[in-house]
Protein backbone atom coordinates (compact mmCIF):
# COMPACT_ATOMS: atom_id res chain seq x y z
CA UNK A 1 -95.84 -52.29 41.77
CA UNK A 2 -94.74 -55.46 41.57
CA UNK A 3 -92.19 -55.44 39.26
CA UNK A 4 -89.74 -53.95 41.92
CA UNK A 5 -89.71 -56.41 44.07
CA UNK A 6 -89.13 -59.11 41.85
CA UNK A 7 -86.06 -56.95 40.64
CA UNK A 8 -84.86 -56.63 44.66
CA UNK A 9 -85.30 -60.50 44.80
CA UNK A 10 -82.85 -61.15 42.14
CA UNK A 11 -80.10 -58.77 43.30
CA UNK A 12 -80.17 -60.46 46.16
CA UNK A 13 -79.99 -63.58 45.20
CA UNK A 14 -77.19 -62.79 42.86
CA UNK A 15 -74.74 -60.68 45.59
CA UNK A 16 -76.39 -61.92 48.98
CA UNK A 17 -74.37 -59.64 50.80
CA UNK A 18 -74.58 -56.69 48.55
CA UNK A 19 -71.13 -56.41 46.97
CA UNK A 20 -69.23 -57.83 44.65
CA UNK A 21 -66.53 -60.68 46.34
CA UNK A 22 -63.09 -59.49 46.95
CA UNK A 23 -61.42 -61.81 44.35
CA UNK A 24 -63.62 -60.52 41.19
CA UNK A 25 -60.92 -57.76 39.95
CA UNK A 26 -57.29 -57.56 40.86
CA UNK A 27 -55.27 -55.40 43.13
CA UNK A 28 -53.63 -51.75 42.38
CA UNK A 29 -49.93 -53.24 42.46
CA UNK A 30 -51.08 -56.36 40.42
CA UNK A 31 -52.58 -54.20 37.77
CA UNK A 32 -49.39 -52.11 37.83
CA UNK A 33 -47.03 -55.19 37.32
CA UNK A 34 -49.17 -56.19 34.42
CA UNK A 35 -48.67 -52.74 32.61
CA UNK A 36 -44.82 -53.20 33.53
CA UNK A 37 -44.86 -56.98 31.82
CA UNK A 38 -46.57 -55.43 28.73
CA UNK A 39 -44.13 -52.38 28.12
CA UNK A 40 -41.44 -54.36 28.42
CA UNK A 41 -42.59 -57.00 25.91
CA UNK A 42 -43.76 -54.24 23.19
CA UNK A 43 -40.04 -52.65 24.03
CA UNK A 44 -38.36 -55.45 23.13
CA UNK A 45 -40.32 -57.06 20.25
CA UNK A 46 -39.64 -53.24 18.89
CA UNK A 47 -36.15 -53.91 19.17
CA UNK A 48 -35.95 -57.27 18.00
CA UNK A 49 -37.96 -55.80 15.12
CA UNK A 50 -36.01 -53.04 14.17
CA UNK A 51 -32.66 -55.56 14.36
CA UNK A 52 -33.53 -57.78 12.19
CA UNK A 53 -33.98 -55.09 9.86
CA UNK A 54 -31.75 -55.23 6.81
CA UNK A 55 -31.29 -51.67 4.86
CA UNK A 56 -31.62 -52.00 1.52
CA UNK A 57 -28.00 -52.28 -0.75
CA UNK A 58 -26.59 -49.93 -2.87
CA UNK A 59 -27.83 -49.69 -6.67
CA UNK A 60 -24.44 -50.75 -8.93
CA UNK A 61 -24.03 -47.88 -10.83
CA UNK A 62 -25.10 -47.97 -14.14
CA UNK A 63 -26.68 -51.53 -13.71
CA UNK A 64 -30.38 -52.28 -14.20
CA UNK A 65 -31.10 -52.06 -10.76
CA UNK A 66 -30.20 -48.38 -10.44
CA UNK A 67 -33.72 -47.73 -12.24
CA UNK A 68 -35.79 -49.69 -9.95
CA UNK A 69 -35.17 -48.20 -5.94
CA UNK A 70 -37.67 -50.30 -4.59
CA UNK A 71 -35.05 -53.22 -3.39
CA UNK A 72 -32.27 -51.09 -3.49
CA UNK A 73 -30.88 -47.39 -2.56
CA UNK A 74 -29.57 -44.96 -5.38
CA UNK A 75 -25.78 -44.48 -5.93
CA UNK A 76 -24.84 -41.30 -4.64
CA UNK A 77 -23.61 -38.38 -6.57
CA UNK A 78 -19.67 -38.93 -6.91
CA UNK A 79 -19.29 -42.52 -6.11
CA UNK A 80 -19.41 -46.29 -7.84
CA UNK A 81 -21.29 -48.93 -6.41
CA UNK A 82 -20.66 -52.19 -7.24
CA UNK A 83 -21.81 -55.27 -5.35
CA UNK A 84 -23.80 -52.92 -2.99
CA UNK A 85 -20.60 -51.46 -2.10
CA UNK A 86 -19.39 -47.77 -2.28
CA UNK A 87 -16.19 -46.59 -3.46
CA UNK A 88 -15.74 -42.68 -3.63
CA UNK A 89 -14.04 -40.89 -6.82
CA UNK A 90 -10.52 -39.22 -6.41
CA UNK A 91 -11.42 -35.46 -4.41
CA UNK A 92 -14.51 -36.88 -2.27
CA UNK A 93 -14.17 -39.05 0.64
CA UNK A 94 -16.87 -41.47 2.25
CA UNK A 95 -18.93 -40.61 5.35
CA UNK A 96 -21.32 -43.70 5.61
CA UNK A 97 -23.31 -43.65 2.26
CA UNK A 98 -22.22 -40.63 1.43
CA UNK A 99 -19.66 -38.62 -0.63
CA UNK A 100 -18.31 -35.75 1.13
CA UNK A 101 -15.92 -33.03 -1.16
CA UNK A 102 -12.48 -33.58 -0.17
CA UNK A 103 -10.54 -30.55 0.54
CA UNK A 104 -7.57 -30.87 -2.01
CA UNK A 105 -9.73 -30.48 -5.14
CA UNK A 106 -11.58 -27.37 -3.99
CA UNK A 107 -8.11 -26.12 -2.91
CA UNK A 108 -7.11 -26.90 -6.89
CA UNK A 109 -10.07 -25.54 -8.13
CA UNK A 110 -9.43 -22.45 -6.28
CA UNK A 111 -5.94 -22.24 -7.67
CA UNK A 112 -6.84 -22.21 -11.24
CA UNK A 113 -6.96 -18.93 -11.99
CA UNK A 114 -8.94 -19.24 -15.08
CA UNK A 115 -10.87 -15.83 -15.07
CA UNK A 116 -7.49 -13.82 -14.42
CA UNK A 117 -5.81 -15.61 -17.17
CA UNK A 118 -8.95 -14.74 -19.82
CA UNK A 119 -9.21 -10.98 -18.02
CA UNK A 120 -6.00 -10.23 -18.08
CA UNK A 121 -6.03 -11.05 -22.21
CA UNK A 122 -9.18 -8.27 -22.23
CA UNK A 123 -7.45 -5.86 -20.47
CA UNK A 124 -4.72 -5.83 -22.80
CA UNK A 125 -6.61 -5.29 -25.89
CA UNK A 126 -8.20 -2.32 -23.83
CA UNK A 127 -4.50 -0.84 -23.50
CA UNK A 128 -4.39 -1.21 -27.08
CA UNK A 129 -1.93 -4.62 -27.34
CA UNK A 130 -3.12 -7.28 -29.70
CA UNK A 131 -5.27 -9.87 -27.57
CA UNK A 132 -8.10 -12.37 -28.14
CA UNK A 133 -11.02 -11.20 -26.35
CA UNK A 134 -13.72 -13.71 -26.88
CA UNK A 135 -13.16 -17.70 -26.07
CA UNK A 136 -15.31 -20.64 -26.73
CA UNK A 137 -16.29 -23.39 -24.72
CA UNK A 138 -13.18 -25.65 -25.99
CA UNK A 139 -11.05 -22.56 -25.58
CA UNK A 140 -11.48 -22.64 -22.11
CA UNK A 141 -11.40 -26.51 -21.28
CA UNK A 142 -7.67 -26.44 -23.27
CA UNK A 143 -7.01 -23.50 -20.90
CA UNK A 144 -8.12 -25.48 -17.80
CA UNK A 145 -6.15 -28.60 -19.08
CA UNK A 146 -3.30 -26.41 -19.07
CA UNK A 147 -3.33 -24.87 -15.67
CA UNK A 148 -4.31 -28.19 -14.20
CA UNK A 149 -0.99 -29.37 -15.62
CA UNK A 150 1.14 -27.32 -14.33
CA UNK A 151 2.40 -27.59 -10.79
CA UNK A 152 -0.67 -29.13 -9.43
CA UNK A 153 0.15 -32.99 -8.33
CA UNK A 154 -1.52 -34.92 -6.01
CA UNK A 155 -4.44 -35.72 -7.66
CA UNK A 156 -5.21 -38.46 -10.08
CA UNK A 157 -7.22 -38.33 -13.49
CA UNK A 158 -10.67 -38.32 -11.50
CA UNK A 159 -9.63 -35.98 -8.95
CA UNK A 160 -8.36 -33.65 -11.76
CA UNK A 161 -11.43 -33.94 -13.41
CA UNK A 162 -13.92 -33.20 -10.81
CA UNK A 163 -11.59 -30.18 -10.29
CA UNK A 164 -12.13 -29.20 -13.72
CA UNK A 165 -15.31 -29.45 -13.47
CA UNK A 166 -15.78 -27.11 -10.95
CA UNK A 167 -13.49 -24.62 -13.03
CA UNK A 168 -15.30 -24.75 -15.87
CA UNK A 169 -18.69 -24.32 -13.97
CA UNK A 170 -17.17 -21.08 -12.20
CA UNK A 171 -15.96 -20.12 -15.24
CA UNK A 172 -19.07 -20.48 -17.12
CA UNK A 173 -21.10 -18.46 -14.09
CA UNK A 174 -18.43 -15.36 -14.17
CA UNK A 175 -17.93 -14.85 -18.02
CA UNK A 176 -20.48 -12.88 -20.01
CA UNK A 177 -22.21 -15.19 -22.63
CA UNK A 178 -22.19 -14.49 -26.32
CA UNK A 179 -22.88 -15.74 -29.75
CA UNK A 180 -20.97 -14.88 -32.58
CA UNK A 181 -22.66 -14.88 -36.12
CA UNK A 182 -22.33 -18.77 -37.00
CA UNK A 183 -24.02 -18.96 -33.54
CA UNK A 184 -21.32 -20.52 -31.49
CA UNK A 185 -21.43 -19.60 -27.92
CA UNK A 186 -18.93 -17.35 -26.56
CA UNK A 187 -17.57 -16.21 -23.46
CA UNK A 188 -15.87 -12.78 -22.30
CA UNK A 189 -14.52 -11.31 -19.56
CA UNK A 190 -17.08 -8.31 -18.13
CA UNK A 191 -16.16 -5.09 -19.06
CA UNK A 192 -15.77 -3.72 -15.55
CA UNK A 193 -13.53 -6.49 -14.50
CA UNK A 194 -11.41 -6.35 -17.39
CA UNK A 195 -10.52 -2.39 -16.56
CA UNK A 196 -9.31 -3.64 -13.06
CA UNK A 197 -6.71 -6.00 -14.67
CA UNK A 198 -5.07 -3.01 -16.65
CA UNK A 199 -1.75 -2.25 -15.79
CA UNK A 200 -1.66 0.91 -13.56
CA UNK A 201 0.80 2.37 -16.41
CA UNK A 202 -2.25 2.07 -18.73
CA UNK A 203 -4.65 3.35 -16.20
CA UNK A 204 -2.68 6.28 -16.12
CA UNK A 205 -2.13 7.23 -19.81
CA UNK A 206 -5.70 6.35 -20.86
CA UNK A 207 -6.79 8.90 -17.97
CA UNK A 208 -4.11 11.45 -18.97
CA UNK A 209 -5.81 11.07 -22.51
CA UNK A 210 -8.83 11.49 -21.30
CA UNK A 211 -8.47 14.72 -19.23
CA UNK A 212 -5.63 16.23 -21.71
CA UNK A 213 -6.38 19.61 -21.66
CA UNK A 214 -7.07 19.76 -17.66
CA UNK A 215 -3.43 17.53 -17.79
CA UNK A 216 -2.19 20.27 -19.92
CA UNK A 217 -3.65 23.02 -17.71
CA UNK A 218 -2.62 21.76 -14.59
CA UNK A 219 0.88 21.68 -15.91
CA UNK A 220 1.48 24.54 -17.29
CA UNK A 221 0.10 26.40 -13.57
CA UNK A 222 2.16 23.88 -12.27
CA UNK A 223 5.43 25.01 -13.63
CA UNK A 224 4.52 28.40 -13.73
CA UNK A 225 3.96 27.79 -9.75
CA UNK A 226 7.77 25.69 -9.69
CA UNK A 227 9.48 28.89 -11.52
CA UNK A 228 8.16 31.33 -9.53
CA UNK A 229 8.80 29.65 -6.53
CA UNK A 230 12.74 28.70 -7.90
CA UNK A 231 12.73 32.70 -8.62
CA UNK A 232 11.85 33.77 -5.14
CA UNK A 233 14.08 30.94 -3.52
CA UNK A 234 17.12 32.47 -5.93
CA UNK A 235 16.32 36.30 -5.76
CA UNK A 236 16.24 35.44 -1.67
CA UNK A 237 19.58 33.45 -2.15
CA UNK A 238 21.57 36.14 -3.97
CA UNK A 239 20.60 38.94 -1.62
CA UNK A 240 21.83 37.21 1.19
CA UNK A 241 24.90 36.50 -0.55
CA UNK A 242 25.18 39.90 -1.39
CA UNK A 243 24.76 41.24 2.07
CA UNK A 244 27.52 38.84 2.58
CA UNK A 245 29.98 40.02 0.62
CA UNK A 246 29.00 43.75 1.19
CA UNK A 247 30.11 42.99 4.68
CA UNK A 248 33.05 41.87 3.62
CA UNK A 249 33.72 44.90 1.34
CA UNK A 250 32.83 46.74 4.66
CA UNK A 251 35.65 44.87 6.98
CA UNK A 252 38.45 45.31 3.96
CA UNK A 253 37.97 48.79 3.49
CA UNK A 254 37.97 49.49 6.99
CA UNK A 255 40.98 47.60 7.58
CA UNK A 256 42.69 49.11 4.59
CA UNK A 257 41.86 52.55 5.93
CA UNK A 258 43.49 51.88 9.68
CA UNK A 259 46.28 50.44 8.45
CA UNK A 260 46.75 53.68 6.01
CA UNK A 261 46.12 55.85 9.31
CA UNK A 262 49.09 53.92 11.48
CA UNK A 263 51.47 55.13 8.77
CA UNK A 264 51.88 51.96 6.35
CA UNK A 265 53.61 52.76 3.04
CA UNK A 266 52.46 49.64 1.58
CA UNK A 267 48.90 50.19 2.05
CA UNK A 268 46.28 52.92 0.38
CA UNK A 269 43.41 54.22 1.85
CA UNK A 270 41.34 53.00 -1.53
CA UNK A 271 40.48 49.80 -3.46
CA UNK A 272 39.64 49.86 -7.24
CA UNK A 273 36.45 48.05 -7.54
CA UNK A 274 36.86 45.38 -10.17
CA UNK A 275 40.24 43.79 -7.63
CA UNK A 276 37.88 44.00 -4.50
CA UNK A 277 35.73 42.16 -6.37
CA UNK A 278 37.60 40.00 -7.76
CA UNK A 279 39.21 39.08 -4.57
CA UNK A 280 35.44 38.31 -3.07
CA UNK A 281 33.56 36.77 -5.57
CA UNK A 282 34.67 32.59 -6.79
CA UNK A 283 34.69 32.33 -10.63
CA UNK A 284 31.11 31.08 -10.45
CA UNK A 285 29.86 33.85 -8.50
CA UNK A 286 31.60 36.28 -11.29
CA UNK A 287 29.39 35.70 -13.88
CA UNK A 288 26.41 36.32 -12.08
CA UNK A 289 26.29 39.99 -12.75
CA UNK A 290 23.38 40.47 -10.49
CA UNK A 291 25.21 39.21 -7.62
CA UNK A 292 27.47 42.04 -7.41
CA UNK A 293 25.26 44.93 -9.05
CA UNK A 294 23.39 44.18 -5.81
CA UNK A 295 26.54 44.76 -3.92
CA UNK A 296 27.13 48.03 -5.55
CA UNK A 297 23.71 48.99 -4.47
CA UNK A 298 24.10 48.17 -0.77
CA UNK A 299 27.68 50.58 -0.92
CA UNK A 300 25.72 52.93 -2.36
CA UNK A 301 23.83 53.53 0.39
CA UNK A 302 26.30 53.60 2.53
CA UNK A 303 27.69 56.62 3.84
CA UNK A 304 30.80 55.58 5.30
CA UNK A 305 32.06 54.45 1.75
CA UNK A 306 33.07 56.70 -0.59
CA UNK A 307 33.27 56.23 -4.22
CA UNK A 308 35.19 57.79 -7.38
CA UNK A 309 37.26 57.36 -10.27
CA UNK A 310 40.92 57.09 -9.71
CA UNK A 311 44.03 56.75 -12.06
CA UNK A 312 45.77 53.70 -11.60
CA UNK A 313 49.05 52.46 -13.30
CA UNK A 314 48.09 55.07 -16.19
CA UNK A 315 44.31 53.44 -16.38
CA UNK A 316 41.20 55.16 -15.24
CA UNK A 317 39.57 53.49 -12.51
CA UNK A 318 36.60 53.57 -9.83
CA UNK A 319 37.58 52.89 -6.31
CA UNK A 320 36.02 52.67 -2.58
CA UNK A 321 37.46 54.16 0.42
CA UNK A 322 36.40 54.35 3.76
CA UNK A 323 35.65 57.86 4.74
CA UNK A 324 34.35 57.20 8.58
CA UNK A 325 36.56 58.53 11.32
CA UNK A 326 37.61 56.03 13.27
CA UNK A 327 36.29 52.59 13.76
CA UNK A 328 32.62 51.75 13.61
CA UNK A 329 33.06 47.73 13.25
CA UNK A 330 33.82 46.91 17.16
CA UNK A 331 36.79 47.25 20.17
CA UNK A 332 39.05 44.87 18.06
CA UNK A 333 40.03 47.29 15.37
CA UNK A 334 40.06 50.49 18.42
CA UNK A 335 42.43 47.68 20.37
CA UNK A 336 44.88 47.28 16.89
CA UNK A 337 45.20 51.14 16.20
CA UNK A 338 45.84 51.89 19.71
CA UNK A 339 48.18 48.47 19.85
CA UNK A 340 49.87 49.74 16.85
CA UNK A 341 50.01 53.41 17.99
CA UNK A 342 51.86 52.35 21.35
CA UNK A 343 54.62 50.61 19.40
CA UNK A 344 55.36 53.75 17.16
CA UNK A 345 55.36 55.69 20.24
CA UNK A 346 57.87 53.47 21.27
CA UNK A 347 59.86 53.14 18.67
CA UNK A 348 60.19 57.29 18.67
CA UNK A 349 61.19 56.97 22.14
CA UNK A 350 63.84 54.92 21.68
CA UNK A 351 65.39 56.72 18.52
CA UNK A 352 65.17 60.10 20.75
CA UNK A 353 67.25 58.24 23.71
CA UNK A 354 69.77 57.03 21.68
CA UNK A 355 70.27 60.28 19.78
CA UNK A 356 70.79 61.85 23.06
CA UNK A 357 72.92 59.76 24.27
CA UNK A 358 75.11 60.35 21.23
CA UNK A 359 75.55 63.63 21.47
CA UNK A 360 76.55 63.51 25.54
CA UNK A 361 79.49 61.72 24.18
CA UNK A 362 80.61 63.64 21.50
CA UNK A 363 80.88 66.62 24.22
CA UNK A 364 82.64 64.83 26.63
């Protein structure tokens, strides 16, 4: 039991009033001004740090130093470094340490129409025209030389390269690969591609002699289809001509038959056949005997025409003549007969008076 009070004797000696004095630890705001002072002093020895900073130069390209990246940085793809400094090839321009594509070489390398050139040489020896079919490697860096010559300017001699490059690499990805029997590598243009680049000429005959008997099939029906058609269309043709010209047969031997009925010397009441048709038909028409044996058919079945051989000029011949009283064709031909009648009627009248008249003066 006595231990305890020994230990209350000592805290009170230490802290005689029982807490610690105000001065011991320091205030909120004091505390937070020291965390301020300390922030800002990390914050700017991080700074002062990260200024002095040097990055590390660029390796020269191809020097020693461009094995070893611990002091310096690699070259990058498409540039020379010398001195730490980077200069870009022709085609790719510099963003920081960086070479970017430039868009004139992809441009070029889009232009070379490599694979069209080598296709277009397959698809001819598919239409059956002497061609070369496979090319080697060389083959087609010549053939890229070539088109990079030609019309493309602008660029200098690493620009053009890089472009080639990036033919040649298309080129290689798009061709089929083969090796011929001294095993030198090959390329080709795939068979489905080369059929595309056939002329459309080709296209067609190869198909036509493919499918030659359906071709042949199909054209026979189809001209078998064309001549009946043409028949129809001409059979149709003539008959309406035909009904034509037997109206016109109608109207001239109607006409011939009034004016044979007013009393007209001139005029007979028939019309030999071969001069009425003669007179209808052009010199075309004539030797179309069809034409007008289709005529003959429609006046046969008439009734109003009558036909039979007659002697003419010593010569045996067949001729029409209208055999309907009257006039069947309309109120013009009644108007002419009765216009016609009126002036004979006249005419008598006139003789009569006159005669008369003569003989009152021979009694007087």
């Amino acid at each position: 039991m006595p231990m305890p009070s020994r230990a209350r004797r000592r805290s009170k000696s230490r802290w005689p009033l029982g807490e610690p004095p105000p001065g011991l630890f320091p205030a909120r705001d004091d505390l937070l001004r020291l965390l301020a002072v300390v922030s800002i002093a990390a914050a700017a020895a991080a700074a002062c740090s990260l200024l002095n900073r040097r990055p590390k130069p660029l390796c020269d390209s191809g020097g020693a130093a461009y094995t070893h990246h611990d002091s310096c940085q690699p070259c990058p793809p498409h540039g020379r470094c010398v001195d730490g400094n980077l200069e870009c090839v022709q085609g790719f321009n510099k963003y920081g340490n960086l070479c970017i594509e430039d868009g004139l070489v992809s441009q070029t390398a889009t232009k070379i129409l490599l694979e069209r050139r080598i296709c277009d040489q397959y698809a001819r020896a598919l239409c059956g025209q002497p061609a070369k079919i496979l090319f080697q490697e060389l083959d087609i860096s010549n053939m890229a030389d070539e088109l990079l010559s030609k019309g493309f300017v602008g660029l200098s001699q690493d620009g053009a390269k890089v472009a080639k490059i990036k033919v040649l690499d298309s080129a290689r990805a798009f061709f089929e690969k083969t090796f011929s029997s001294d095993g030198v590598e090959e390329f080709k243009c795939p068979d489905l591609v080369a059929e595309l680049y056939r002329p459309l000429t080709c296209q067609i005959r190869q198909w036509i002699s493919r499918n030659v008997m359906s071709v042949t099939a199909f054209g026979v029906l189809f001209s078998a289809l064309l001549w009946i058609l043409w028949s129809i269309y001409k059979r149709q043709a003539l008959s309406k001509r035909a009904e034509q010209i037997y109206a016109q047969v109608c109207e001239v031997l109607e006409d011939n038959a009034i004016d044979a009925k007013i009393g007209n010397s001139e005029c007979e009441p028939w019309v030999v056949t071969s001069w009425l048709r003669d007179h209808l038909l052009v010199p075309q028409e004539r030797r179309n005997a069809f034409l007008w044996k289709k005529v003959e058919e429609l006046i046969l079945e008439d009734s109003r025409i009558d036909q039979y051989p007659k002697v003419v000029k010593g010569e045996s011949k067949v001729v029409y003549e209208w055999q309907a009283s009257g006039s069947l064709s309309g109120k013009k031909k009644v108007k002419k007969m009765q216009g016609v009648a009126a002036g004979k009627s006249r005419a008598d009248g006139a003789a009569g008076g006159a005669i008369k008249l003569a003989e009152e003066m021979d009694a007087g």
